[in-house]
N, C-alpha and C. Protein backbone atom coordinates (compact mmCIF):
# COMPACT_ATOMS: atom_id res chain seq x y z
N UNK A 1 0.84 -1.19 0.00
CA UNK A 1 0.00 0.00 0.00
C UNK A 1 0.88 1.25 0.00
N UNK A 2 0.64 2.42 -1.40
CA UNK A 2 1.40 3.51 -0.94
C UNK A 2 1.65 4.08 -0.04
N UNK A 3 0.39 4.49 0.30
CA UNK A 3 0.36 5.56 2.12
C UNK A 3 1.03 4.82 3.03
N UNK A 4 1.56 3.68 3.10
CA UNK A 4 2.02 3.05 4.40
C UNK A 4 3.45 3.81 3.82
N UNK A 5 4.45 4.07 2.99
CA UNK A 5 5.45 4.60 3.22
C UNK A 5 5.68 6.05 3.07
N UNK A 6 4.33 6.82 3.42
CA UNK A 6 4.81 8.23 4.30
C UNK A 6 4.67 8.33 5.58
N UNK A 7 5.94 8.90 5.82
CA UNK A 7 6.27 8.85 7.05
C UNK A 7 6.13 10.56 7.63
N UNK A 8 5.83 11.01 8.60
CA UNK A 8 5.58 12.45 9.57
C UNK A 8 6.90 12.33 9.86
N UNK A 9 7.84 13.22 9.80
CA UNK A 9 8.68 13.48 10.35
C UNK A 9 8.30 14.34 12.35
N UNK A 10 9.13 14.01 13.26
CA UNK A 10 8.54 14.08 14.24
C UNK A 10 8.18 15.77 14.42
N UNK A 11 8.73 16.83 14.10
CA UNK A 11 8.06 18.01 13.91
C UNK A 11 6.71 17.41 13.87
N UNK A 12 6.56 17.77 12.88
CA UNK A 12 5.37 17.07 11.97
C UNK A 12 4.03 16.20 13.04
N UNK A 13 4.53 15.40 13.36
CA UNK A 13 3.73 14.61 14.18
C UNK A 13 3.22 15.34 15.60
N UNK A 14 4.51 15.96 16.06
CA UNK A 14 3.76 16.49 17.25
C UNK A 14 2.58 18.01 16.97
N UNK A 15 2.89 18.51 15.44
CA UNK A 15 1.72 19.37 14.83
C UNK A 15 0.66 18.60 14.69
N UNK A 16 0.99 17.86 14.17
CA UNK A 16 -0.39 16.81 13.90
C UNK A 16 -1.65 16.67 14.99
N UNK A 17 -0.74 15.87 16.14
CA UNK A 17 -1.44 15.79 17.64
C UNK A 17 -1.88 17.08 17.99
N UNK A 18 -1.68 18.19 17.24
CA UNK A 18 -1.67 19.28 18.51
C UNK A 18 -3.14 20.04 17.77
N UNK A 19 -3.81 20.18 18.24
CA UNK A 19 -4.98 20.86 17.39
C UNK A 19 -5.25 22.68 17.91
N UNK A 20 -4.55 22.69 18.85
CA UNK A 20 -4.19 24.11 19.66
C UNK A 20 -3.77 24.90 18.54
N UNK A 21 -2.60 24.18 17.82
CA UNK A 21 -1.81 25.34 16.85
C UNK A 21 -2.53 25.61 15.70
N UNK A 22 -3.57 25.00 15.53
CA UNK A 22 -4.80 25.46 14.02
C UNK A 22 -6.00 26.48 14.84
N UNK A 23 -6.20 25.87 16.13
CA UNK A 23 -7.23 26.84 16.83
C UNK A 23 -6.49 28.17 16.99
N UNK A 24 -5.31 28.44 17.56
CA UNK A 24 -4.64 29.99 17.90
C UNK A 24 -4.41 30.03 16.19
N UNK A 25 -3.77 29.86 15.38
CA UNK A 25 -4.29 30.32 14.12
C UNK A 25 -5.51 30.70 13.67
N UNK A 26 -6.60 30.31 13.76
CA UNK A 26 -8.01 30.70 13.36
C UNK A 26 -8.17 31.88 13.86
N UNK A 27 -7.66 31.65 15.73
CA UNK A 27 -7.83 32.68 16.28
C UNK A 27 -7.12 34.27 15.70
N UNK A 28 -6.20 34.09 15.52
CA UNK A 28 -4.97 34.79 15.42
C UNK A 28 -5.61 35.45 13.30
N UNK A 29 -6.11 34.69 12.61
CA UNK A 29 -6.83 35.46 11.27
C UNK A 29 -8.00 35.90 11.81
N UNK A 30 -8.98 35.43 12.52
CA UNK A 30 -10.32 35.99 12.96
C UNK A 30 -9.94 37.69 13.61
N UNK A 31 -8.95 37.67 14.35
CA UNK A 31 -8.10 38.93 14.54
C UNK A 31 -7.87 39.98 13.81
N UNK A 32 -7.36 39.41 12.92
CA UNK A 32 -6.66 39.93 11.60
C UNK A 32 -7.77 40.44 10.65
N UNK A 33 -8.38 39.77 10.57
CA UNK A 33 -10.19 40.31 10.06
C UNK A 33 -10.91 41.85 10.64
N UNK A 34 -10.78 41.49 12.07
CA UNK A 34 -10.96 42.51 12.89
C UNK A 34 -10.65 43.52 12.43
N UNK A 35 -8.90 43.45 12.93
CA UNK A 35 -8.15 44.45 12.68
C UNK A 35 -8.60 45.38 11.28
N UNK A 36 -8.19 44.83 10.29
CA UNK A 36 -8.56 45.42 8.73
C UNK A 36 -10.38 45.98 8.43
N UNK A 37 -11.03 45.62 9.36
CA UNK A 37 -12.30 45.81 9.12
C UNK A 37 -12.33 47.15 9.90
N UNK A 38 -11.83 46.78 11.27
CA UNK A 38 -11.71 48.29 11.96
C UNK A 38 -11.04 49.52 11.08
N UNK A 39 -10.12 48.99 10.39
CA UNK A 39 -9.55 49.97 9.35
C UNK A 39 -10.40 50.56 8.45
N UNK A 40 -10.87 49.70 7.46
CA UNK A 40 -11.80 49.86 6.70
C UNK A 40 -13.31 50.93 7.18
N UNK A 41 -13.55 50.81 8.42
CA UNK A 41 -14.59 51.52 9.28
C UNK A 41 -13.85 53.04 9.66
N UNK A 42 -12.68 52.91 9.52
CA UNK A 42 -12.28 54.50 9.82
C UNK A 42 -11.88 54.97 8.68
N UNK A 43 -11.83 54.55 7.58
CA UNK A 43 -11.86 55.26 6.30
C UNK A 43 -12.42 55.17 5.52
N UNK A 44 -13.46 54.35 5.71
CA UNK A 44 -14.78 54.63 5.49
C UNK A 44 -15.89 56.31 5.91
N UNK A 45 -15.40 56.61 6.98
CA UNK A 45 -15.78 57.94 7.77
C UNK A 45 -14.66 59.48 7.06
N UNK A 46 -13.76 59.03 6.29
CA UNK A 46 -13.20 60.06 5.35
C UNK A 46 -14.26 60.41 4.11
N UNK A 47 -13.65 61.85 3.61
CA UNK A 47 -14.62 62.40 2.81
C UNK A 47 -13.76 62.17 1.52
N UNK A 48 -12.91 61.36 1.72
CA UNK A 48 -12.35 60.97 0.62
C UNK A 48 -13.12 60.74 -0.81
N UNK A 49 -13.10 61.26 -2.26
CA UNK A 49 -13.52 60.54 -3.22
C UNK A 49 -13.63 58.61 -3.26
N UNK A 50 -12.67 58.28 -3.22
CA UNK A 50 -12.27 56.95 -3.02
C UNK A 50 -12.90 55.95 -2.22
N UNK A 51 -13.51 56.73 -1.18
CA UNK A 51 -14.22 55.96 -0.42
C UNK A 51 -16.12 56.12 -1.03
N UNK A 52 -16.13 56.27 -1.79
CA UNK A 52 -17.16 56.52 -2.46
C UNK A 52 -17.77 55.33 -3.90
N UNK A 53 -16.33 55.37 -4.33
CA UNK A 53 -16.12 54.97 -5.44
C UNK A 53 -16.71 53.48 -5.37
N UNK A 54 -16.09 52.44 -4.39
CA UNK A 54 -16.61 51.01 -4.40
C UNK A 54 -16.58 50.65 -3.01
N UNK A 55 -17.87 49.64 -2.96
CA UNK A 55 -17.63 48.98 -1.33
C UNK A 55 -16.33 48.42 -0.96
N UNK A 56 -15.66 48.18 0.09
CA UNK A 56 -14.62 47.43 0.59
C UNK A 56 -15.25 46.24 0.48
N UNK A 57 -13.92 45.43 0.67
CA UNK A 57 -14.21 43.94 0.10
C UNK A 57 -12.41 43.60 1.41
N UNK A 58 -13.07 42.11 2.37
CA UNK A 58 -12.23 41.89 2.88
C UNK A 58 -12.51 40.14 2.95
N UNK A 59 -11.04 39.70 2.26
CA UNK A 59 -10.88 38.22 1.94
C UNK A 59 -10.05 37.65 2.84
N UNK A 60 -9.71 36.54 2.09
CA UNK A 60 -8.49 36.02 3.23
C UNK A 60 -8.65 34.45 2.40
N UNK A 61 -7.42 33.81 2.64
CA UNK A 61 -6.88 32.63 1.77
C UNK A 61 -6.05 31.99 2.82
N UNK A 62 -5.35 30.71 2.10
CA UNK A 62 -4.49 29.81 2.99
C UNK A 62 -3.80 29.60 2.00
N UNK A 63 -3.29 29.89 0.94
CA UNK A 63 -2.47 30.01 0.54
C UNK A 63 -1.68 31.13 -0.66
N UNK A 64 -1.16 32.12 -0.25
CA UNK A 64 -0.59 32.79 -0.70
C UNK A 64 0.75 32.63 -0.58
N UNK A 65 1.57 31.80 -1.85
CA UNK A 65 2.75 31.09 -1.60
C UNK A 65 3.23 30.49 -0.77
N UNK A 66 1.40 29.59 -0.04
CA UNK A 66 1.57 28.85 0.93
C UNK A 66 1.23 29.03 2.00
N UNK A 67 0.83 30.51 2.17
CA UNK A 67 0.84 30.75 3.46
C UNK A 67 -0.80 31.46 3.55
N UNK A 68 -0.99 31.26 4.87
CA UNK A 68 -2.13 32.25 5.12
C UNK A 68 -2.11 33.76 4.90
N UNK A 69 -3.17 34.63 4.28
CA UNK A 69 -3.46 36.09 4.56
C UNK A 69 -4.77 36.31 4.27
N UNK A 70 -4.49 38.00 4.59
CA UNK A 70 -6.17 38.48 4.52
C UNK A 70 -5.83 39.78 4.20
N UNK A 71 -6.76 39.79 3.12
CA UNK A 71 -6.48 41.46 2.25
C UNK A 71 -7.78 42.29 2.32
N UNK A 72 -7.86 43.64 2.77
CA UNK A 72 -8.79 44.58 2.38
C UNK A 72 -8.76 45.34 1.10
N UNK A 73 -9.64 45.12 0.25
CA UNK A 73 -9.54 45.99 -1.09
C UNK A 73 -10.31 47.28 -0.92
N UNK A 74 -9.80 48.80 -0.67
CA UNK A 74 -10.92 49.86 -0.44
C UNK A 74 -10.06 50.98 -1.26
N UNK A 75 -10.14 51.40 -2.19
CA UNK A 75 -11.54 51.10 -3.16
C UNK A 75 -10.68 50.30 -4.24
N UNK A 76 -11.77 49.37 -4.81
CA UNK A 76 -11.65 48.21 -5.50
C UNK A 76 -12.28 48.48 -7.00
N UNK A 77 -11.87 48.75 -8.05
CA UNK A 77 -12.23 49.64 -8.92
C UNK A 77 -11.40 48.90 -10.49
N UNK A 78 -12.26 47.66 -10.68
CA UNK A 78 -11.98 47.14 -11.57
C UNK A 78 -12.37 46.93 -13.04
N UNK A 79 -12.33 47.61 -14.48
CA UNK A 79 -12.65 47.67 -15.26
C UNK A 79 -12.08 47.38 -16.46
N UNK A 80 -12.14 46.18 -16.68
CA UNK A 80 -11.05 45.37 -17.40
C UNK A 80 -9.77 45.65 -17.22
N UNK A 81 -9.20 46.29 -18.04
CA UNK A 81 -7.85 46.81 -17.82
C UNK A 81 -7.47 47.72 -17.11
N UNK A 82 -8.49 48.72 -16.66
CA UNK A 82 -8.62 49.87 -16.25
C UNK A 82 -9.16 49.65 -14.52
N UNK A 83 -7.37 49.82 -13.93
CA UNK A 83 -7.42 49.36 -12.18
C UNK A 83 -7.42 50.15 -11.24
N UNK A 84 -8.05 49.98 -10.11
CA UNK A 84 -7.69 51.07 -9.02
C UNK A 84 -7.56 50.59 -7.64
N UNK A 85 -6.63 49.78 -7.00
CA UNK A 85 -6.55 49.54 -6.14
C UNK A 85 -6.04 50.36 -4.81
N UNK A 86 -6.64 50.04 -3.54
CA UNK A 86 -5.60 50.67 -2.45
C UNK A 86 -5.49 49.19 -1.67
N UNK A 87 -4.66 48.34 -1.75
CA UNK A 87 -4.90 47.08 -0.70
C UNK A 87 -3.80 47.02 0.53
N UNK A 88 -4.63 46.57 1.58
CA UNK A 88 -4.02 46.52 3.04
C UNK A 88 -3.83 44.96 3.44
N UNK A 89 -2.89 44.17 3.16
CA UNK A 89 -2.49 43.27 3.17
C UNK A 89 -1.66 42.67 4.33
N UNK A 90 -2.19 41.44 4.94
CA UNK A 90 -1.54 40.41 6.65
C UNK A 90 -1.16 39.58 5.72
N UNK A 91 -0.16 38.87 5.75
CA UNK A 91 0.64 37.94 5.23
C UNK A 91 1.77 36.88 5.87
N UNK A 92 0.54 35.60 6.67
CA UNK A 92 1.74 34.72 7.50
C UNK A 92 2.91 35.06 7.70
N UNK A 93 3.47 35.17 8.66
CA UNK A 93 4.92 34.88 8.74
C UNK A 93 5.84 35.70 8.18
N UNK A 94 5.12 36.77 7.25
CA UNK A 94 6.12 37.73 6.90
C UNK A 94 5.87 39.29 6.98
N UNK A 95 4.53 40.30 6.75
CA UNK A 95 4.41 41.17 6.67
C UNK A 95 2.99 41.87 6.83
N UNK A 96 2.67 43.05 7.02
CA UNK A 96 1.72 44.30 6.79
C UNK A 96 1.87 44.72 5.75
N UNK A 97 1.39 45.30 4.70
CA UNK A 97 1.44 46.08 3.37
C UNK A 97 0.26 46.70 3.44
N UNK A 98 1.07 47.75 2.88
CA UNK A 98 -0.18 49.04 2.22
C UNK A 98 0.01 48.97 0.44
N UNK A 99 -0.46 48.69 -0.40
CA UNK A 99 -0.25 49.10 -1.57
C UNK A 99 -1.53 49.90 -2.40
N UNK A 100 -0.43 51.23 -3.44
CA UNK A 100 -1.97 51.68 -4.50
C UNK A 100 -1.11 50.76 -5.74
N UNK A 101 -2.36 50.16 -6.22
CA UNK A 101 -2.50 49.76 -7.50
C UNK A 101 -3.09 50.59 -8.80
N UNK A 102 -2.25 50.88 -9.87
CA UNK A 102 -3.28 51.66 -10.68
C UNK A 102 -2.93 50.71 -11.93
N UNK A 103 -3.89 51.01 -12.96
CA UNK A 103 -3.41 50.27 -14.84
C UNK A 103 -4.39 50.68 -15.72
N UNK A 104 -4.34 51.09 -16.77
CA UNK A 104 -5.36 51.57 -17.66
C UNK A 104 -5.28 53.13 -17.57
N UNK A 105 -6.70 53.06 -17.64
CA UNK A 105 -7.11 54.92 -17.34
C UNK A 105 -6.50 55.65 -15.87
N UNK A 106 -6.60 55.03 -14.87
CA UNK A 106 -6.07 55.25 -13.73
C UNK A 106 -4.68 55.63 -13.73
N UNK A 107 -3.96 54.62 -14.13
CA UNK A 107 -2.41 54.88 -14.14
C UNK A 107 -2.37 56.25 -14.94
N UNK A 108 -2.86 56.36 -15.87
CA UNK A 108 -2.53 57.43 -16.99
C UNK A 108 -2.79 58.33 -16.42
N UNK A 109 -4.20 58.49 -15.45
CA UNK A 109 -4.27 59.84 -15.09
C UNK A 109 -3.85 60.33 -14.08
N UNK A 110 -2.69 59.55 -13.32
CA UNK A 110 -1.93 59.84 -12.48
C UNK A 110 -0.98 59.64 -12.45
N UNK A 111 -0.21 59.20 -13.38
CA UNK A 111 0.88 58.78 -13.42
C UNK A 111 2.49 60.53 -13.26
N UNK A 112 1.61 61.43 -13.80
CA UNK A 112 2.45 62.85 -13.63
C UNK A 112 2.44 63.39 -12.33
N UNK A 113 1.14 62.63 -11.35
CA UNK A 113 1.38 63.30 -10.11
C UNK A 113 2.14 62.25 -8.99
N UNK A 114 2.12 60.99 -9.36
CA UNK A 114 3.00 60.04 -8.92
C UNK A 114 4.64 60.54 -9.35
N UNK A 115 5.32 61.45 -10.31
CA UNK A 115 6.10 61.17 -10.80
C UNK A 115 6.67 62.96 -9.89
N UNK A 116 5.49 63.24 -10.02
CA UNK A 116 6.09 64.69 -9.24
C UNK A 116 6.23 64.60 -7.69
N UNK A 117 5.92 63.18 -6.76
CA UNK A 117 5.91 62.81 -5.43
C UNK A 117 7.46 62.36 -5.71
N UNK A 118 8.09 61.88 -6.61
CA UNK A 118 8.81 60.97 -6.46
C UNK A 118 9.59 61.02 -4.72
N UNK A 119 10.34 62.28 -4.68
CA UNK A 119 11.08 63.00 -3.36
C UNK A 119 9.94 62.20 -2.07
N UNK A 120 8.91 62.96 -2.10
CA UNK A 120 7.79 62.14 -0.83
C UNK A 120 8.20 61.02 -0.86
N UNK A 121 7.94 59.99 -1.80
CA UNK A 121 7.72 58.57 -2.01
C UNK A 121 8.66 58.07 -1.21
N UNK A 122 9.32 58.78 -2.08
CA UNK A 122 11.51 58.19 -1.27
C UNK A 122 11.47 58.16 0.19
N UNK A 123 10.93 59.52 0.45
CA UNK A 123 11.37 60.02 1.67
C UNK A 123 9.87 58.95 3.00
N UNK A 124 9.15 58.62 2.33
CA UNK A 124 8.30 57.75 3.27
C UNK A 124 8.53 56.15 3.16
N UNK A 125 9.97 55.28 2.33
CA UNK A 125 10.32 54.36 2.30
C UNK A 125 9.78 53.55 1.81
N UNK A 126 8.90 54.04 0.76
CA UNK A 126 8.12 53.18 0.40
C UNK A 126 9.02 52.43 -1.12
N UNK A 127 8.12 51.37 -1.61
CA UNK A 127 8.50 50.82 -2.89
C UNK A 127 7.46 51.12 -3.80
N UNK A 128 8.38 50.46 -5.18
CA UNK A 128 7.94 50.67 -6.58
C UNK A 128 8.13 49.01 -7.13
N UNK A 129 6.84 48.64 -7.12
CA UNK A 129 6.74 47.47 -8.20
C UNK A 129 7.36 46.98 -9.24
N UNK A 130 7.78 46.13 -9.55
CA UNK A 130 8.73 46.25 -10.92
C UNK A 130 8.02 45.05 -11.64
N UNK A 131 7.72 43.92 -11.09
CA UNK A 131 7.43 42.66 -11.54
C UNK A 131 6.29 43.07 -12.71
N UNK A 132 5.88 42.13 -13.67
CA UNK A 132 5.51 42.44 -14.72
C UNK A 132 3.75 42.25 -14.30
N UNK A 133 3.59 41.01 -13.30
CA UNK A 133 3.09 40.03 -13.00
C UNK A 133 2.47 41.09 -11.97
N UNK A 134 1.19 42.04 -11.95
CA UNK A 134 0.71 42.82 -10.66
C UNK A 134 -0.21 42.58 -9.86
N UNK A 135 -0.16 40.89 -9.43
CA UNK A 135 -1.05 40.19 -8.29
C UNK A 135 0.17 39.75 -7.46
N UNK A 136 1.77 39.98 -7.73
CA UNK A 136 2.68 39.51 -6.98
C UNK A 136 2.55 40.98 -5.91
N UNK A 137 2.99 39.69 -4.39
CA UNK A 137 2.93 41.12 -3.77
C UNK A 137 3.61 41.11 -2.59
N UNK A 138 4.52 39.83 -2.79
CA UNK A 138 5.90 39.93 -1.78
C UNK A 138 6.42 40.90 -1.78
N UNK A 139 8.56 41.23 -1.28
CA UNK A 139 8.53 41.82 -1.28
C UNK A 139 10.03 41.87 -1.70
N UNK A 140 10.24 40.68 -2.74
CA UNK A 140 11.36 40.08 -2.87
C UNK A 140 11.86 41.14 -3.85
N UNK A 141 13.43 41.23 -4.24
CA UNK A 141 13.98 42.11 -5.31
C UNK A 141 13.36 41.85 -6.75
N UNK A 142 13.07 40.39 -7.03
CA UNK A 142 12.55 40.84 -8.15
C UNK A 142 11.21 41.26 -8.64
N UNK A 143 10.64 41.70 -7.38
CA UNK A 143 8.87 42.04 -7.16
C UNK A 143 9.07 43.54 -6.89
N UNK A 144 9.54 44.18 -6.26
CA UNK A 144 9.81 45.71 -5.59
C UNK A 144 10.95 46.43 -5.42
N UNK A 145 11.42 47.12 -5.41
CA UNK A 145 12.36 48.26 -5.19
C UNK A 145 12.24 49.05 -3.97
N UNK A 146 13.19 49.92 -3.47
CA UNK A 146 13.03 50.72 -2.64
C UNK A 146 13.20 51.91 -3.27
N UNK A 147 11.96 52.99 -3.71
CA UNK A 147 11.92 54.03 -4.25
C UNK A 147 13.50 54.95 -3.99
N UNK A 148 14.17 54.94 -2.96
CA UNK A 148 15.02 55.86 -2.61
C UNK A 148 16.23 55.16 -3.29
N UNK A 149 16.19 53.73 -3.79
CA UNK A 149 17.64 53.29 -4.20
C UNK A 149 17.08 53.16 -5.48
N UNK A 150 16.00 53.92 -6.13
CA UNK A 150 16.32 54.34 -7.64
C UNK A 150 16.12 55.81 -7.75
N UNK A 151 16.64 55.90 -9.04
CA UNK A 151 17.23 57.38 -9.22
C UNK A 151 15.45 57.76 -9.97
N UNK A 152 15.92 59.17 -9.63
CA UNK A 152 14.20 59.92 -9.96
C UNK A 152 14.26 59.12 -11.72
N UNK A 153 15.25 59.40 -12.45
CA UNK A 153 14.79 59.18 -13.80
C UNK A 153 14.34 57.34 -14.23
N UNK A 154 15.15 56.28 -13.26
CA UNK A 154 14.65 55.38 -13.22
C UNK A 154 13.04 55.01 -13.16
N UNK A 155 12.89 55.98 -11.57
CA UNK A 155 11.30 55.98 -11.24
C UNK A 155 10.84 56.43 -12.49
N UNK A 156 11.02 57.40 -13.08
CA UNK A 156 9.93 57.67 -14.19
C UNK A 156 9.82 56.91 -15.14
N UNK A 157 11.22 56.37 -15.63
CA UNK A 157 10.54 54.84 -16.58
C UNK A 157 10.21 54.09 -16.22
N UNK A 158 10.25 53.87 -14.90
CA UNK A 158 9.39 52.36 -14.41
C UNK A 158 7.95 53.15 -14.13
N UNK A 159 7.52 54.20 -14.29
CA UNK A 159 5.92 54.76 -14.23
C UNK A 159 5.61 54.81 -15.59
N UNK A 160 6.44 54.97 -16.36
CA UNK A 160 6.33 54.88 -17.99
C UNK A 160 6.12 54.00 -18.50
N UNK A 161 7.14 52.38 -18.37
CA UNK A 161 6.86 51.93 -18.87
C UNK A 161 5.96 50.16 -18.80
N UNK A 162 5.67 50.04 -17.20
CA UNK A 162 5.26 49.17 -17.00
C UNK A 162 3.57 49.38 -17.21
N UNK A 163 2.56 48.55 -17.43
CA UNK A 163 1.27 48.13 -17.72
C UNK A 163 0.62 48.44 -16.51
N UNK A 164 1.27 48.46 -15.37
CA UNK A 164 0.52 49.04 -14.27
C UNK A 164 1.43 49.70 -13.40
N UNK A 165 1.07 50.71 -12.24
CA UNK A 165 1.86 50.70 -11.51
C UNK A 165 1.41 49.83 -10.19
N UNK A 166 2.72 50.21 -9.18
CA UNK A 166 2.16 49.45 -8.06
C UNK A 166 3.16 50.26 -7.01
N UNK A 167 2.76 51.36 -6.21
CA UNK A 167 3.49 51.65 -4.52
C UNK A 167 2.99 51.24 -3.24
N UNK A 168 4.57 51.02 -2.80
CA UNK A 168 3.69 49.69 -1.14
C UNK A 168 4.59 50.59 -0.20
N UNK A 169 3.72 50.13 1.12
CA UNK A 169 4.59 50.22 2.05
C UNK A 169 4.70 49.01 2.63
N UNK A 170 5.11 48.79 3.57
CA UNK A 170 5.31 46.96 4.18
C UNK A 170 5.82 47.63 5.64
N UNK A 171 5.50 46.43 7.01
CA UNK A 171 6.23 46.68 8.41
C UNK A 171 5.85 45.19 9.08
N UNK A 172 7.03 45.39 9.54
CA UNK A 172 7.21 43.65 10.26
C UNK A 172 5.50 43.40 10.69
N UNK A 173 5.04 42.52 11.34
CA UNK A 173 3.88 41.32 12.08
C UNK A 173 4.41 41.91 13.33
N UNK A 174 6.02 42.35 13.55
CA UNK A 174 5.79 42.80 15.28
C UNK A 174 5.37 43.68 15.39
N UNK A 175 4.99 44.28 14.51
CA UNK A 175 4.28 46.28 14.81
C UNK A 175 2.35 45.96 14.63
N UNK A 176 2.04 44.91 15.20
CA UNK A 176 0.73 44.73 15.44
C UNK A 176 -0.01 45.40 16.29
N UNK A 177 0.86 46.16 17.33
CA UNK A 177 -0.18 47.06 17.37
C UNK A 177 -0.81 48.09 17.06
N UNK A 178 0.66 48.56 16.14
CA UNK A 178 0.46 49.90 15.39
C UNK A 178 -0.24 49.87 14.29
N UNK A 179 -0.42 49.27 13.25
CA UNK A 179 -0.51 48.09 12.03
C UNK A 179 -1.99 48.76 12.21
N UNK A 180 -3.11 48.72 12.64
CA UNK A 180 -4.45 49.98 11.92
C UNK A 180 -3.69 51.06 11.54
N UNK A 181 -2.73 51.83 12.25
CA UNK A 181 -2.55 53.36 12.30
C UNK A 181 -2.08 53.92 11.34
N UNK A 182 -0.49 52.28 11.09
CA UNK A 182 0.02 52.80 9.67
C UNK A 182 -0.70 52.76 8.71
N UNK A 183 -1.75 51.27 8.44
CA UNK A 183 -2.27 51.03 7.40
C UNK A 183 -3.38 52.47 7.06
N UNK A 184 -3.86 52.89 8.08
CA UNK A 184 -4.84 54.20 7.48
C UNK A 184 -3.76 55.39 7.31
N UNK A 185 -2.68 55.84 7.62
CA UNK A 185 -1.82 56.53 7.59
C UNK A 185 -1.30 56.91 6.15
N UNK A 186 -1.06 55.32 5.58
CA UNK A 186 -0.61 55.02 4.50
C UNK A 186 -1.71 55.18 3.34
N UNK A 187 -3.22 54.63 3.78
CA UNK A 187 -4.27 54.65 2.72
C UNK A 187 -4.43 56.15 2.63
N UNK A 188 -4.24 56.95 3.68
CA UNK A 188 -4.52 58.49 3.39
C UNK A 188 -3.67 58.76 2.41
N UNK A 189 -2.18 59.04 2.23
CA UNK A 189 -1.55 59.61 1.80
C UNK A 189 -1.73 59.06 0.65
N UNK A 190 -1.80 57.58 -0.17
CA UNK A 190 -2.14 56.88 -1.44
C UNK A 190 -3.20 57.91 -2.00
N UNK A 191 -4.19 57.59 -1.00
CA UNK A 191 -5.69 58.35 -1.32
C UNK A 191 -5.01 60.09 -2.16
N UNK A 192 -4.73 60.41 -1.41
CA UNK A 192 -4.06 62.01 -1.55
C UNK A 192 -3.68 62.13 -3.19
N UNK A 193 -2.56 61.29 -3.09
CA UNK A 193 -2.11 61.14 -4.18
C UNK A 193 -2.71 60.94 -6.05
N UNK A 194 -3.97 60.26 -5.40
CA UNK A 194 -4.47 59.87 -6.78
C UNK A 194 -5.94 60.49 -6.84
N UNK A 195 -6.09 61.74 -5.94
CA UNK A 195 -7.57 61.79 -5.70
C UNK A 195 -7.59 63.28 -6.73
């Protein structure tokens, strides 16, 4: 019989037995839900355009390169080609993200006031998307940049010439408690930017 020669390595086995570590996980995304919804509820109460535009939408998966997360989309503004994202992204084991997504009409019609922040951008540590692929949303070198270690004229061809753009911010899982403050901190200033 196949299955008789897999074997649990003992890690493994004592996860197995343990049903605690799937319950404080559940627990620990049911949280995480919270958290982003509470977000979503305080910028929701801005007079922002953006918050106008489309309902929030808050998901969550088990595998995003494996791993658990849960994303808020506000505002979610999809028209074939023509994108408008602001997403606030929990990501197992590795991160917080703020990202604006734009492509189509969006990008175009902001793409000169994205290009005239460049200095801000830099100066708030944020990144610039590079990957071709704009559902990637690690935060690996060949997915993002750090706006300040490219040169302004770089930034402008990578606003030029990629199909979408994409600026994030990201902060460790240990800044959980701060993690509403930045994430609306961050959706303001996105918001600002493209409003």
């Amino acid at each position: 019989m196949q299955g008789s020669k897999i074997r649990l390595s003992l890690s493994e086995a004592a996860l197995f037995n343990n049903a605690g570590v799937i319950l404080t996980k559940n627990s620990i995304l049911q949280k995480t839900v919270a958290l982003l919804a509470g977000v979503q509820e305080q910028l929701s109460q801005t007079d922002n355009r953006l918050t106008l535009a489309t309902s929030p939408k808050i998901s969550k998966g088990e595998n995003y390169r494996g791993l658990p997360y849960v994303v808020l989309d506000y505002p979610r503004i999809a028209n074939g080609e023509n994108l408008l994202f602001i997403r606030s992204m929990f990501w197992w084991g590795h991160f917080f993200s703020c990202t604006l997504q734009l492509a189509g009409t969006y990008k175009e019609a902001n793409r000169e006031r994205l290009a005239a922040a460049y200095e801000s951008l830099a100066a708030r540590d944020l990144y610039i998307g590079i990957h071709e692929d704009p559902w990637q949303h690690h935060f690996e070198e060949s997915n993002y940049k750090k706006i300040a270690a490219v040169s302004k004229a770089g930034f402008l061809l990578q606003l030029q010439q990629q199909p979408h753009i994409k600026i994030a911010a990201r902060w460790p899982l240990s800044q959980w408690d701060a993690a509403a403050n930045l994430l609306v901190d961050t959706w303001l200033y996105f918001a600002d930017l493209v409003s």
